[in-house]
C-alpha atoms as a PDB file:
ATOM      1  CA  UNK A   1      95.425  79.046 121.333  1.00  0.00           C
ATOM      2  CA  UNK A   2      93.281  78.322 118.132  1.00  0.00           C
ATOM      3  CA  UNK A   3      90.829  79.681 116.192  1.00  0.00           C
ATOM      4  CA  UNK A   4      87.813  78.226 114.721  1.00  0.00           C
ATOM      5  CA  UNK A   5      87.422  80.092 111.219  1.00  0.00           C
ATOM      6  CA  UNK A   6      86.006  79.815 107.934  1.00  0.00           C
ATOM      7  CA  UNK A   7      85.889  82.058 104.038  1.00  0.00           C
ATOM      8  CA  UNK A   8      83.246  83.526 102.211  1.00  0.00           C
ATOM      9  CA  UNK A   9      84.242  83.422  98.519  1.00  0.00           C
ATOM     10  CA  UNK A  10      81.743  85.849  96.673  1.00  0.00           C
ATOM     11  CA  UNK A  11      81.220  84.416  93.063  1.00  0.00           C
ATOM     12  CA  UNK A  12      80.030  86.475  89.759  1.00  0.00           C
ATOM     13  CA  UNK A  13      79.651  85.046  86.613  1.00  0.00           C
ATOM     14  CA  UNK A  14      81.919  81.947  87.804  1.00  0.00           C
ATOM     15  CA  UNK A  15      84.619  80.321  85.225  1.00  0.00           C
ATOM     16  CA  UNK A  16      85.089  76.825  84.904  1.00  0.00           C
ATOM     17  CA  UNK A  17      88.809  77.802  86.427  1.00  0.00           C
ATOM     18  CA  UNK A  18      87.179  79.798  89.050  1.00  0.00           C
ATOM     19  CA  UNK A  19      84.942  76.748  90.155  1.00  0.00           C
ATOM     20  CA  UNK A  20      87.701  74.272  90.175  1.00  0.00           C
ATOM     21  CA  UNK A  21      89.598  76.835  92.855  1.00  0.00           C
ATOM     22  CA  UNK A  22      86.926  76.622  94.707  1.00  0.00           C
ATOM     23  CA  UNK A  23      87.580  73.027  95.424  1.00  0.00           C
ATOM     24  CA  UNK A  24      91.133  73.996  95.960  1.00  0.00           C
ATOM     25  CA  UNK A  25      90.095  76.186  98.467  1.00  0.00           C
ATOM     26  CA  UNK A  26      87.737  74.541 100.068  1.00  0.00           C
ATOM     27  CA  UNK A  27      90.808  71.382 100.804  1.00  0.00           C
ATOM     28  CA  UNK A  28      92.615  74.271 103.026  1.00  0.00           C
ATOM     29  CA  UNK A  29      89.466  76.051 104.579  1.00  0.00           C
ATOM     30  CA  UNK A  30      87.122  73.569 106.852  1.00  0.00           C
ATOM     31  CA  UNK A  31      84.494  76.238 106.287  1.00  0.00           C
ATOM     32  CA  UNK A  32      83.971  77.549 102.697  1.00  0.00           C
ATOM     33  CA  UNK A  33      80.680  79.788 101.939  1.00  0.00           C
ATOM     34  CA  UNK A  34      80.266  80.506  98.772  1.00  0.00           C
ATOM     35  CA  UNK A  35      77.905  83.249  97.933  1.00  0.00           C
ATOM     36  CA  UNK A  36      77.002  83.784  94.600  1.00  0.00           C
ATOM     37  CA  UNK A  37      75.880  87.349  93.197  1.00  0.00           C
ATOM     38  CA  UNK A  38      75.099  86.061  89.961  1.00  0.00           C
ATOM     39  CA  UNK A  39      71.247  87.043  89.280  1.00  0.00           C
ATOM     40  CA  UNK A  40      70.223  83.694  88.252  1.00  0.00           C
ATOM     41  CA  UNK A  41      71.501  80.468  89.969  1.00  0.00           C
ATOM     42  CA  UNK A  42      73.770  78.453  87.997  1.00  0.00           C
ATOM     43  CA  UNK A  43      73.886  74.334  87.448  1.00  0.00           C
ATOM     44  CA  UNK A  44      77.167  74.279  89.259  1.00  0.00           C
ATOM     45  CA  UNK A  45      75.633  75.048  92.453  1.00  0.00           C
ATOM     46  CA  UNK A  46      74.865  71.582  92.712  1.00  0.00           C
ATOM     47  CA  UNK A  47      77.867  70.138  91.720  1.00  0.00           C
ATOM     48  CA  UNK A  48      79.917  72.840  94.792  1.00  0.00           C
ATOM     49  CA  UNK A  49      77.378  71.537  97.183  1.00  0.00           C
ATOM     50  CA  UNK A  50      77.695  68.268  96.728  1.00  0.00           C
ATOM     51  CA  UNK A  51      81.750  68.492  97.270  1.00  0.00           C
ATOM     52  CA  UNK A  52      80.650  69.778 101.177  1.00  0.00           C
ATOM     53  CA  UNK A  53      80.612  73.330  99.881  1.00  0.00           C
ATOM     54  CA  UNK A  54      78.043  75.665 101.089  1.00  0.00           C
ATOM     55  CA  UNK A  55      76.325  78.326  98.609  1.00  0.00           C
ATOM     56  CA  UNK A  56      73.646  81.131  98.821  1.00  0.00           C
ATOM     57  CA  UNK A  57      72.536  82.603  95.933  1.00  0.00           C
ATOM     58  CA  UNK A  58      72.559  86.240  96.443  1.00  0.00           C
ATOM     59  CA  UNK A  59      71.371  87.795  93.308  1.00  0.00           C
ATOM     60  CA  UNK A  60      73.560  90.788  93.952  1.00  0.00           C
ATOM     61  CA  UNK A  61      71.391  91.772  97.058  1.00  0.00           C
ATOM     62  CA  UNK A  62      73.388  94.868  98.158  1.00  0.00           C
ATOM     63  CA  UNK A  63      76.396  94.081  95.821  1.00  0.00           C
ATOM     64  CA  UNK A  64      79.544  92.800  97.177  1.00  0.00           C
ATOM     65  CA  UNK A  65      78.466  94.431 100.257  1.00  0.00           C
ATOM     66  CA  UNK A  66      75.457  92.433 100.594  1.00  0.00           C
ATOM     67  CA  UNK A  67      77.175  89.157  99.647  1.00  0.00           C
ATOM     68  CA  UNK A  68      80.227  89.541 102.193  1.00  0.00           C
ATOM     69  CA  UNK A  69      76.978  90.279 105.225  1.00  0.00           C
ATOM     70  CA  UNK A  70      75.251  86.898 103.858  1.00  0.00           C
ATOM     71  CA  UNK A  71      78.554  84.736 104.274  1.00  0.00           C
ATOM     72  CA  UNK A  72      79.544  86.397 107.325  1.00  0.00           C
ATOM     73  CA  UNK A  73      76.154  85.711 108.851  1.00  0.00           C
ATOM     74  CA  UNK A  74      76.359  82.085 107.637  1.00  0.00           C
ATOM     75  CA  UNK A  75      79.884  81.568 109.428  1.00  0.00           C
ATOM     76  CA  UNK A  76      78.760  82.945 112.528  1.00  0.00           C
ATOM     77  CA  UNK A  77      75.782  80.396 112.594  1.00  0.00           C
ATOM     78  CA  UNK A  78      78.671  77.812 112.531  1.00  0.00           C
ATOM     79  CA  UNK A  79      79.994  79.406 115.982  1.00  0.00           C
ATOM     80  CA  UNK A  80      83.183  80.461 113.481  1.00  0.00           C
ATOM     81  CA  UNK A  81      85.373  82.881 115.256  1.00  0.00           C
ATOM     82  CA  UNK A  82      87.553  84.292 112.477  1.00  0.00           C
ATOM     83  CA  UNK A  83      85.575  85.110 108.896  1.00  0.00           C
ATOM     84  CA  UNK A  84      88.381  85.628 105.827  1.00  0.00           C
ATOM     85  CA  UNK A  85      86.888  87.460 102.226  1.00  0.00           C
ATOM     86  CA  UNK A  86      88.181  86.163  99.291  1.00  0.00           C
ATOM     87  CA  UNK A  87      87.687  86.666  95.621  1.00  0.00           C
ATOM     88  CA  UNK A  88      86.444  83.759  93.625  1.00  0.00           C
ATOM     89  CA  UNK A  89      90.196  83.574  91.777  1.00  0.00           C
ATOM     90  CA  UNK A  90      91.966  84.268  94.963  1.00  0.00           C
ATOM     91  CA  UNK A  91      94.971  81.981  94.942  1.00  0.00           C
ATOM     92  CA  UNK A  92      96.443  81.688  98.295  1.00  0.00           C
ATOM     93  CA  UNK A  93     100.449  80.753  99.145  1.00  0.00           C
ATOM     94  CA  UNK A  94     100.812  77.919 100.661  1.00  0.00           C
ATOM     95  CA  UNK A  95     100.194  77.764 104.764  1.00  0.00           C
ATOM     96  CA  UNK A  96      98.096  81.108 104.159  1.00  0.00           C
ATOM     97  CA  UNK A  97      95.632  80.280 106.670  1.00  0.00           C
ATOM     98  CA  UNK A  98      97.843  78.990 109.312  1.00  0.00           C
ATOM     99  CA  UNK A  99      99.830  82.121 108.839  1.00  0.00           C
ATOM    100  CA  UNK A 100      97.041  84.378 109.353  1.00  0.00           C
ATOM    101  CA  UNK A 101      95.686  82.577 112.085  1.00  0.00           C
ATOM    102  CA  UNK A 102      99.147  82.802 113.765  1.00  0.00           C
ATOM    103  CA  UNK A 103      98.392  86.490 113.280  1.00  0.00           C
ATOM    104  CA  UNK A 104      95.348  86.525 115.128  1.00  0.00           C
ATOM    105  CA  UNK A 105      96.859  84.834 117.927  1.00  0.00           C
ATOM    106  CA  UNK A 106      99.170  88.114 117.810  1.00  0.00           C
ATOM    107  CA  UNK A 107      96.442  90.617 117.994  1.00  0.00           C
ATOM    108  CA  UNK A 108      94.849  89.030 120.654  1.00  0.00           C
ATOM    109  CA  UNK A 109      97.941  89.141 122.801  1.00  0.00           C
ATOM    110  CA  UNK A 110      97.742  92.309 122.135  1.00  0.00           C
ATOM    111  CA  UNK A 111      93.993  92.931 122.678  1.00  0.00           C
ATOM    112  CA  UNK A 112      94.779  93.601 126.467  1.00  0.00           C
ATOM    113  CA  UNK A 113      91.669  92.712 128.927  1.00  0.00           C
ATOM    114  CA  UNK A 114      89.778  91.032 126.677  1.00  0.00           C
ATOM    115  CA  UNK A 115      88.642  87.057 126.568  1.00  0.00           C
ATOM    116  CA  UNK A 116      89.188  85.140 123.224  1.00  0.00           C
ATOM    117  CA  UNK A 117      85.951  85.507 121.788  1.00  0.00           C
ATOM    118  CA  UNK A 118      85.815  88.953 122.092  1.00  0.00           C
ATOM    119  CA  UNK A 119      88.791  90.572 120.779  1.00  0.00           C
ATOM    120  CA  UNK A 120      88.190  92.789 118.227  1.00  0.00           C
ATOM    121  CA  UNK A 121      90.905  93.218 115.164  1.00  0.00           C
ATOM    122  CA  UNK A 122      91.178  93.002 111.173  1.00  0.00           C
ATOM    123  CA  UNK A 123      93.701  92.126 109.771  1.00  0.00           C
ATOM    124  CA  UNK A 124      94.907  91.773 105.864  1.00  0.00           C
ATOM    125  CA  UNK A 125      98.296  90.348 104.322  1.00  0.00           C
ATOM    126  CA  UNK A 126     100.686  92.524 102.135  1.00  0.00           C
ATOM    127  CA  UNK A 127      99.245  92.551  98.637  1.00  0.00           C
ATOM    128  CA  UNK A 128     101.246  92.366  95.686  1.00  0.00           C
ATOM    129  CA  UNK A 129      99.381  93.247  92.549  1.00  0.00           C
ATOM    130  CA  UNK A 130      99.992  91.446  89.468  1.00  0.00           C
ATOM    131  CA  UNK A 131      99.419  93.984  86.963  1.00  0.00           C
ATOM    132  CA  UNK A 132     102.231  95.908  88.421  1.00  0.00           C
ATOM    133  CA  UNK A 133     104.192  93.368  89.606  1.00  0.00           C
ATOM    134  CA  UNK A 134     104.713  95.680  93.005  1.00  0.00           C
ATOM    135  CA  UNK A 135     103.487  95.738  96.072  1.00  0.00           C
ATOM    136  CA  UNK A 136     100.409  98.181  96.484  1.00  0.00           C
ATOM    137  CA  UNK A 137     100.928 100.964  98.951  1.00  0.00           C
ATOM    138  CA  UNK A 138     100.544 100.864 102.225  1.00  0.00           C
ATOM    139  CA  UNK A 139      99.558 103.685 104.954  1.00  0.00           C
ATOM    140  CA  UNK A 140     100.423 103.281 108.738  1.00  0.00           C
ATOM    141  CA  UNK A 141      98.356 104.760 111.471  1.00  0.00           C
ATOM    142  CA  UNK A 142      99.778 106.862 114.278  1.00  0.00           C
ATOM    143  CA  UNK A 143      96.784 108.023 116.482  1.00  0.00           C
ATOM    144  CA  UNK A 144      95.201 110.156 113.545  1.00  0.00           C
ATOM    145  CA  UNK A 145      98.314 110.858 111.682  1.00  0.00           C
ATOM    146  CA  UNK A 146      98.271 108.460 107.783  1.00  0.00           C
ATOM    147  CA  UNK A 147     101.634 108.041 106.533  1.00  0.00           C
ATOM    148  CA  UNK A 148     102.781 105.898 103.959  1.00  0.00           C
ATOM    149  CA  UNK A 149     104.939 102.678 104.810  1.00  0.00           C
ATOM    150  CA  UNK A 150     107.802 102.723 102.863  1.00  0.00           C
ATOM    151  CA  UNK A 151     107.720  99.151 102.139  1.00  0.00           C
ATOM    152  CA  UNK A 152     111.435  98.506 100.097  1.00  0.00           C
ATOM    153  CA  UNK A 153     112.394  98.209 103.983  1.00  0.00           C
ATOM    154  CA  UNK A 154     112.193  94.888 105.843  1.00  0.00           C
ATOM    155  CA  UNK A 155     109.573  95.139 108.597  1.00  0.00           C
ATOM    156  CA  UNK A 156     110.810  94.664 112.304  1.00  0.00           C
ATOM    157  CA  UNK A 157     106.929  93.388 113.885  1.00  0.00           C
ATOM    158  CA  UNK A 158     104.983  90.565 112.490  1.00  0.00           C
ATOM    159  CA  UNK A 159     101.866  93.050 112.471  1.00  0.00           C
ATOM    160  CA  UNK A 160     102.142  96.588 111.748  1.00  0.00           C
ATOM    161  CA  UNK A 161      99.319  99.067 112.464  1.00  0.00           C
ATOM    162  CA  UNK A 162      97.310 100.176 109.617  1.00  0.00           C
ATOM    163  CA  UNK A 163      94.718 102.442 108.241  1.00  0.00           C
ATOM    164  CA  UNK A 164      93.200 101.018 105.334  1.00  0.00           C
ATOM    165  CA  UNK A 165      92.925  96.928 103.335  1.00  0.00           C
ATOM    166  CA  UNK A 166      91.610  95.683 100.879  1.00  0.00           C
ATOM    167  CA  UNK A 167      88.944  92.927 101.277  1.00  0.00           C
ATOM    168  CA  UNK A 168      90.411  90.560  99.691  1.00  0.00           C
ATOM    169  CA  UNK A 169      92.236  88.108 102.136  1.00  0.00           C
ATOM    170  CA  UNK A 170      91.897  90.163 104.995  1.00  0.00           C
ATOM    171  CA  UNK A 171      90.123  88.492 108.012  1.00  0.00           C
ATOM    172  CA  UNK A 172      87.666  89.809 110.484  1.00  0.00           C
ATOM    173  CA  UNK A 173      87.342  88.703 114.235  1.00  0.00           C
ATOM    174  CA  UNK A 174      83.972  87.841 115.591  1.00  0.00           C
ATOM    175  CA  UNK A 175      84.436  90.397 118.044  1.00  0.00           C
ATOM    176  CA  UNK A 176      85.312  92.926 115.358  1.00  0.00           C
ATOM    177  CA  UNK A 177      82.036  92.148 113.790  1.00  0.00           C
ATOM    178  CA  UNK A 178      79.987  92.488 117.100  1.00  0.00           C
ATOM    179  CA  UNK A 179      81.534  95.739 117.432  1.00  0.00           C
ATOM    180  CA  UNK A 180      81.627  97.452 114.019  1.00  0.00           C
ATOM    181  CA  UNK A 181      78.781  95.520 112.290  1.00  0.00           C
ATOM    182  CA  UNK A 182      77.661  95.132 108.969  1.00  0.00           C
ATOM    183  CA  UNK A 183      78.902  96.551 105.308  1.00  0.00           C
ATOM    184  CA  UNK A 184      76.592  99.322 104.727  1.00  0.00           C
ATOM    185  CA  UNK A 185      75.046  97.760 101.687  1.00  0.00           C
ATOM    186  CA  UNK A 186      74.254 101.469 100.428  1.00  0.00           C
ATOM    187  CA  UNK A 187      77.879 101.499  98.692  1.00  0.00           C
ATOM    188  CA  UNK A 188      77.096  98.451  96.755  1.00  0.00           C
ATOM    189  CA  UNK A 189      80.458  97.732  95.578  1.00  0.00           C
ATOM    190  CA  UNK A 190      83.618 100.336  95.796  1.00  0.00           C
ATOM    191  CA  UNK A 191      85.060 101.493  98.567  1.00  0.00           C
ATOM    192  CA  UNK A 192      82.917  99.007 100.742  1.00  0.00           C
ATOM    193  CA  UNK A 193      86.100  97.701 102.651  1.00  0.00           C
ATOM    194  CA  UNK A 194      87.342 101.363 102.661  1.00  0.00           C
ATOM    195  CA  UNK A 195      84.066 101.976 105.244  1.00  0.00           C
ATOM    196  CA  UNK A 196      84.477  99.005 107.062  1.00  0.00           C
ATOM    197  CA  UNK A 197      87.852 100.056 108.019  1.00  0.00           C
ATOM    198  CA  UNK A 198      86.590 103.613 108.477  1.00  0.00           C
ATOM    199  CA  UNK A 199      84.538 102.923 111.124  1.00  0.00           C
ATOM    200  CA  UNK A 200      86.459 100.099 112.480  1.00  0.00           C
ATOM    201  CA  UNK A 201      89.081 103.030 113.361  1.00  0.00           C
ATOM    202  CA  UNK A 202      86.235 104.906 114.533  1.00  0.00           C
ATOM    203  CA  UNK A 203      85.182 102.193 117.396  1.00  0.00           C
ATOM    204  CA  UNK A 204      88.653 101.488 118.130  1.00  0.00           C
ATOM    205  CA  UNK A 205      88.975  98.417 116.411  1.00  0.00           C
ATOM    206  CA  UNK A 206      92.809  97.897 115.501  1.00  0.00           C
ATOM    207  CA  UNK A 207      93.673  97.274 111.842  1.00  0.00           C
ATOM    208  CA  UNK A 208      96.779  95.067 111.011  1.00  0.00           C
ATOM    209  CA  UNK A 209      98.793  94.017 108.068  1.00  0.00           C
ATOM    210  CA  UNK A 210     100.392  90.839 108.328  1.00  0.00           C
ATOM    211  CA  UNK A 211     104.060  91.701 107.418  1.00  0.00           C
ATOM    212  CA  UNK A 212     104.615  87.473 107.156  1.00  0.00           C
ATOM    213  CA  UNK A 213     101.786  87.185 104.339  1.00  0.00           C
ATOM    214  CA  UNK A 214     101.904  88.352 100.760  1.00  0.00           C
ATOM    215  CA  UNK A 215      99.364  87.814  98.757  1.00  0.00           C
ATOM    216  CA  UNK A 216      99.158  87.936  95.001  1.00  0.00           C
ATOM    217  CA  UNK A 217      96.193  89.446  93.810  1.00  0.00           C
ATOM    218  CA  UNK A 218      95.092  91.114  90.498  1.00  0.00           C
ATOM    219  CA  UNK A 219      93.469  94.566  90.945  1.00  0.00           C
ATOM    220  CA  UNK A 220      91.760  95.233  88.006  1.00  0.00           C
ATOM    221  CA  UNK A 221      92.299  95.179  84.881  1.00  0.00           C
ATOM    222  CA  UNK A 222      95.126  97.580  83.796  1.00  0.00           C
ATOM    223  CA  UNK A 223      96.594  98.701  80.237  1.00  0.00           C
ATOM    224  CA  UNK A 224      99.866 100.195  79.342  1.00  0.00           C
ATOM    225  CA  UNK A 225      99.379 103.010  77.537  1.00  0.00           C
ATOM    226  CA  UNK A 226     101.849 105.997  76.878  1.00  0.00           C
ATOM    227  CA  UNK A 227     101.519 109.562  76.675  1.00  0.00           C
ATOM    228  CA  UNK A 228     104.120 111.809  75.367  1.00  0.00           C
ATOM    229  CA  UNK A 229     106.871 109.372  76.502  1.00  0.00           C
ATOM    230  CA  UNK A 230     105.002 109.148  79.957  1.00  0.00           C
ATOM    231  CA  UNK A 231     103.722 105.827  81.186  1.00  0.00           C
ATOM    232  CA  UNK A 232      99.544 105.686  82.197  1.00  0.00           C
ATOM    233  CA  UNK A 233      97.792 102.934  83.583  1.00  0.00           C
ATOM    234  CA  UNK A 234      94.363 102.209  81.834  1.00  0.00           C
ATOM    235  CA  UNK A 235      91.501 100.383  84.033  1.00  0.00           C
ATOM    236  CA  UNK A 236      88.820 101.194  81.182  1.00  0.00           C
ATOM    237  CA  UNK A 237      85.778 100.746  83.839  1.00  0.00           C
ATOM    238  CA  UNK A 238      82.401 100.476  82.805  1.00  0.00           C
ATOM    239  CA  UNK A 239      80.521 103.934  83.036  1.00  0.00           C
ATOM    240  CA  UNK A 240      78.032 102.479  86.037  1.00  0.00           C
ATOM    241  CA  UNK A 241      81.324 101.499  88.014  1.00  0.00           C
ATOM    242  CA  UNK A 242      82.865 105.229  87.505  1.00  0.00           C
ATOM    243  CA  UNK A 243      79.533 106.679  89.344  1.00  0.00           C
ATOM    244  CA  UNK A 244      79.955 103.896  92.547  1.00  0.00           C
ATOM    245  CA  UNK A 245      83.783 105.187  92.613  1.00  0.00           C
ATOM    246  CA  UNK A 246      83.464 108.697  92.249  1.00  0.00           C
ATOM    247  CA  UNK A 247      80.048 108.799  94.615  1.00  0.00           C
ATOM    248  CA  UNK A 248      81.263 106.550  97.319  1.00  0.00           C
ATOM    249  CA  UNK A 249      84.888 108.160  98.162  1.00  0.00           C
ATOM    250  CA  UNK A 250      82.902 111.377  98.268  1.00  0.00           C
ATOM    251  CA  UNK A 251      80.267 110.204 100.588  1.00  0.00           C
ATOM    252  CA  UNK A 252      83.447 108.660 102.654  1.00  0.00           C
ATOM    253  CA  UNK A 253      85.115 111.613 103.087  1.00  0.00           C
ATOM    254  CA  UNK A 254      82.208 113.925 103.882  1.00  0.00           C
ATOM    255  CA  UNK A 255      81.468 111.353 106.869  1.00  0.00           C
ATOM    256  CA  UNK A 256      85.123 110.334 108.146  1.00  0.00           C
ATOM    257  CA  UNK A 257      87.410 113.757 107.009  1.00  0.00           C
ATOM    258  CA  UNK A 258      86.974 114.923 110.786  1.00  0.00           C
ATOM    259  CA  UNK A 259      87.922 112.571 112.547  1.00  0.00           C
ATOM    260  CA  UNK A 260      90.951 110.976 109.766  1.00  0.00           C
ATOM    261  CA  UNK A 261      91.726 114.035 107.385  1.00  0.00           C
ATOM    262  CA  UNK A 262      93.623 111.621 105.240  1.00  0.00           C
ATOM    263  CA  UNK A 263      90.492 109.660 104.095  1.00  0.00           C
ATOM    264  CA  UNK A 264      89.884 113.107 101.281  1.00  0.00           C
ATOM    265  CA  UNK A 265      93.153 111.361  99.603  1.00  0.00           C
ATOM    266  CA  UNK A 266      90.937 108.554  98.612  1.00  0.00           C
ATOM    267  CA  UNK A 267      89.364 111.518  95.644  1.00  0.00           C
ATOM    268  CA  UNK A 268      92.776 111.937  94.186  1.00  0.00           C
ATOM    269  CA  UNK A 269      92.061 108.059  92.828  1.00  0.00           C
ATOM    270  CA  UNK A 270      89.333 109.554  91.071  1.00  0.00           C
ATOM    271  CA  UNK A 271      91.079 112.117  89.687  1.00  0.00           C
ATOM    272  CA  UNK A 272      93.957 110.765  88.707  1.00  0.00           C
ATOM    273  CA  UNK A 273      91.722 108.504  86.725  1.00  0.00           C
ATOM    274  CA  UNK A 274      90.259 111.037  84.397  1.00  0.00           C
ATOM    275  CA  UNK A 275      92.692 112.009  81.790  1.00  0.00           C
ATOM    276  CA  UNK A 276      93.589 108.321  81.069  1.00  0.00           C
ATOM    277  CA  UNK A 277      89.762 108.104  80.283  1.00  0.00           C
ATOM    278  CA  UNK A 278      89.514 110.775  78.389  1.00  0.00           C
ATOM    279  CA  UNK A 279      92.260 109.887  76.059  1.00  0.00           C
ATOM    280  CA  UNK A 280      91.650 106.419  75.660  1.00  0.00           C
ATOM    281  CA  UNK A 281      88.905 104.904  77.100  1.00  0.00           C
ATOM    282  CA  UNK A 282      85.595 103.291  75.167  1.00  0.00           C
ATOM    283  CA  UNK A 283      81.993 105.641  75.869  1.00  0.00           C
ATOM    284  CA  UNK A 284      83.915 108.229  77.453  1.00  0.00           C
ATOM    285  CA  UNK A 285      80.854 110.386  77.207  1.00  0.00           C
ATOM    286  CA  UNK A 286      79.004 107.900  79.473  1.00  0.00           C
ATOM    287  CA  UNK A 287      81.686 107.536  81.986  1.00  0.00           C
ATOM    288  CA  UNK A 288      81.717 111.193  82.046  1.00  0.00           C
ATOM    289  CA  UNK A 289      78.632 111.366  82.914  1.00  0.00           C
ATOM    290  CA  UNK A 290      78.593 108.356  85.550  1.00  0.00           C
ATOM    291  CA  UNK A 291      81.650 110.584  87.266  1.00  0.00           C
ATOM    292  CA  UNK A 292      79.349 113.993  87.225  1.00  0.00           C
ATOM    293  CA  UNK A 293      76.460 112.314  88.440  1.00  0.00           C
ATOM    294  CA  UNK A 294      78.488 110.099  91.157  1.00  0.00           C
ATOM    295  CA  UNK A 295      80.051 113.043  92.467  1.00  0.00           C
ATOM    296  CA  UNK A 296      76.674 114.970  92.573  1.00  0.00           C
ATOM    297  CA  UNK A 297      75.046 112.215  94.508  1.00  0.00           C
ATOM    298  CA  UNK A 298      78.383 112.017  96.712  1.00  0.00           C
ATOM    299  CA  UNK A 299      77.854 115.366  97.768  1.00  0.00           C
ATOM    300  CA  UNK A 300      74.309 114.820  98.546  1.00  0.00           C
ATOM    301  CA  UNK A 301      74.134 112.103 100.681  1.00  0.00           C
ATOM    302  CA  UNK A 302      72.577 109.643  97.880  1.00  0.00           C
ATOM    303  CA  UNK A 303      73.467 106.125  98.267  1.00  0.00           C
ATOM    304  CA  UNK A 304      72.188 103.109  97.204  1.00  0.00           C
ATOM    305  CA  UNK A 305      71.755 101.009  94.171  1.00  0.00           C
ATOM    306  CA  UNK A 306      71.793 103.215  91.004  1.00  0.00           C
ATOM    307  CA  UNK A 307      68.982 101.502  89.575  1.00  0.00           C
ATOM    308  CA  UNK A 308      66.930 102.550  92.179  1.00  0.00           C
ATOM    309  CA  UNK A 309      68.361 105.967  93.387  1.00  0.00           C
ATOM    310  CA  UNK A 310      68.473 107.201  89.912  1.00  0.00           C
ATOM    311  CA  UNK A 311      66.262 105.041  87.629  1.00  0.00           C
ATOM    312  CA  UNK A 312      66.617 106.894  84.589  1.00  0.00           C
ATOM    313  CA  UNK A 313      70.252 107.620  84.693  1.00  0.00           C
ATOM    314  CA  UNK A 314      70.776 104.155  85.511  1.00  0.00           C
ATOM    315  CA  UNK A 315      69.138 102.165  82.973  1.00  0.00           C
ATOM    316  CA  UNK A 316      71.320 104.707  80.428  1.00  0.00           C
ATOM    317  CA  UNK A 317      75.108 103.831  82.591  1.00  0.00           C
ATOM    318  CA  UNK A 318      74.250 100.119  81.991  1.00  0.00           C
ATOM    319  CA  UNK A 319      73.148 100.065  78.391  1.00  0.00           C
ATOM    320  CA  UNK A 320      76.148  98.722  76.122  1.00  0.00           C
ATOM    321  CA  UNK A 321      77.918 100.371  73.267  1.00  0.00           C
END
């Protein structure tokens, strides 16, 4: 059994080391779609395309959201049966697509009753963030009961059952699309995958992690900083990012705490967040008020791009200094 499949690598403000991984990427992927969120189109587009790369410029259409719905629909023009998201300086291990693709095979063994092109699974690799130089935590899923894999032990299935991935390097199955759809655009950037997998659980779409897989991946951009002898993580956001985070797990947990009480844990990232701001953070009044305002609008119901939800508030988040 094989799949066809193929990446969508969303690009922002592209570095020359950036575009040369790209081409790196594009030796191990037969389909690469590069979708670019920049708001103008660059010069390199041309040179990408003419190495039998495709793009789309974007513009940052319904933020990273919008740009993983544009490459997905792409790949599925190309008849491609398993769609991967990448970061534009995601740096694979070597055999990483033949691993995951083994994986697949897995979960459609698994998908009992169904044909090939219709099974519906994710699936994402252990991630080990750089900044920490760990492994980031990982929750199992036992019908509704979250619990936290305890991950210093070796792990006896090539594909545990999971309840929550990150986008990056994660895969989706054509049938997984079919069945849970698009990324609601309305979250424009955070916690998009966290909804995806959301309602993936809610239409019975199986999440995996592949136990086989580890992928190094930066998340963020974290500072050491200490605090009365304790050690505190500093991401130093910009203030219009603090609104999406704050706003978004809100919204998330109003809509999926029913059905998975766990998702309200995803507010204690939020809160854990604002004393390290506080302290020693740049603007801190302006991220203060991006986190009143996103949790207002959380609260309410109010999604969508800040610029045009909340004009006024947004043109003040994104001004500098």
């Amino acid at each position: 059994m094989s799949f066809s499949f193929g990446a969508v690598v969303v690009t922002y403000f592209p570095t020359d080391g950036q575009l040369t991984n790209l081409h790196t990427l594009s030796r191990s992927c037969p389909r690469l779609c590069v979708v670019d969120n920049t708001p103008e189109p660059g010069e390199w587009h041309r040179l990408v395309v003419d190495a039998g790369i495709t793009v789309l410029h974007n513009g940052n259409r319904g933020g990273i959201a919008g740009a993983f719905n544009c490459g997905i629909t792409e790949l599925e023009a190309q008849r491609v049966e398993l769609f991967f998201l990448l970061d534009q300086d995601s740096v694979l291990p070597a055999g990483y697509f033949d691993a995951m693709c083994q994986a697949a095979e897995t979960a459609q063994r698994k998908a009992s009753g169904e044909g090939k092109q219709d099974a519906a699974f994710l699936i994402g690799p252990l991630v080990h963030d750089t900044n920490l130089d760990a492994l980031i935590p990982q929750f199992g899923l036992q019908g509704r009961r979250v619990y936290q894999l305890d991950l210093r032990k070796p792990f006896t299935e090539p594909l545990a059952r999971c309840a929550f991935m990150i986008s990056s390097g994660s895969l989706i199955s054509r049938g997984a699309w079919a069945k849970v759809g698009r990324f609601d655009e309305r979250y424009v950037i955070d916690h998009v995958d966290t909804d995806y997998c959301m309602r993936a659980l809610r239409s019975e779409v199986p999440l995996y992690l592949n136990t086989q897989v580890v992928l190094r991946h930066q998340i963020g951009d974290l500072e050491a900083k200490s605090l009365f002898g304790w050690k505190i993580y500093v991401i130093n956001y910009p203030a219009v990012r603090r609104y999406y985070i704050s706003r978004n797990a809100l919204d998330l947990s109003l809509a999926h705490m029913r059905a998975f009480p766990a998702i309200l844990f995803i507010n204690v990232y939020t809160l854990k967040q604002i004393l390290p701001m506080l302290i020693f953070e740049r603007d801190r009044l302006r991220k203060s008020v991006a986190l009143l305002v996103g949790c207002i609008d959380g609260l309410l119901g109010r999604l969508g791009g800040i610029r045009e939800v909340r004009p006024r508030v947004g043109k003040y988040l994104s001004r500098s200094g």
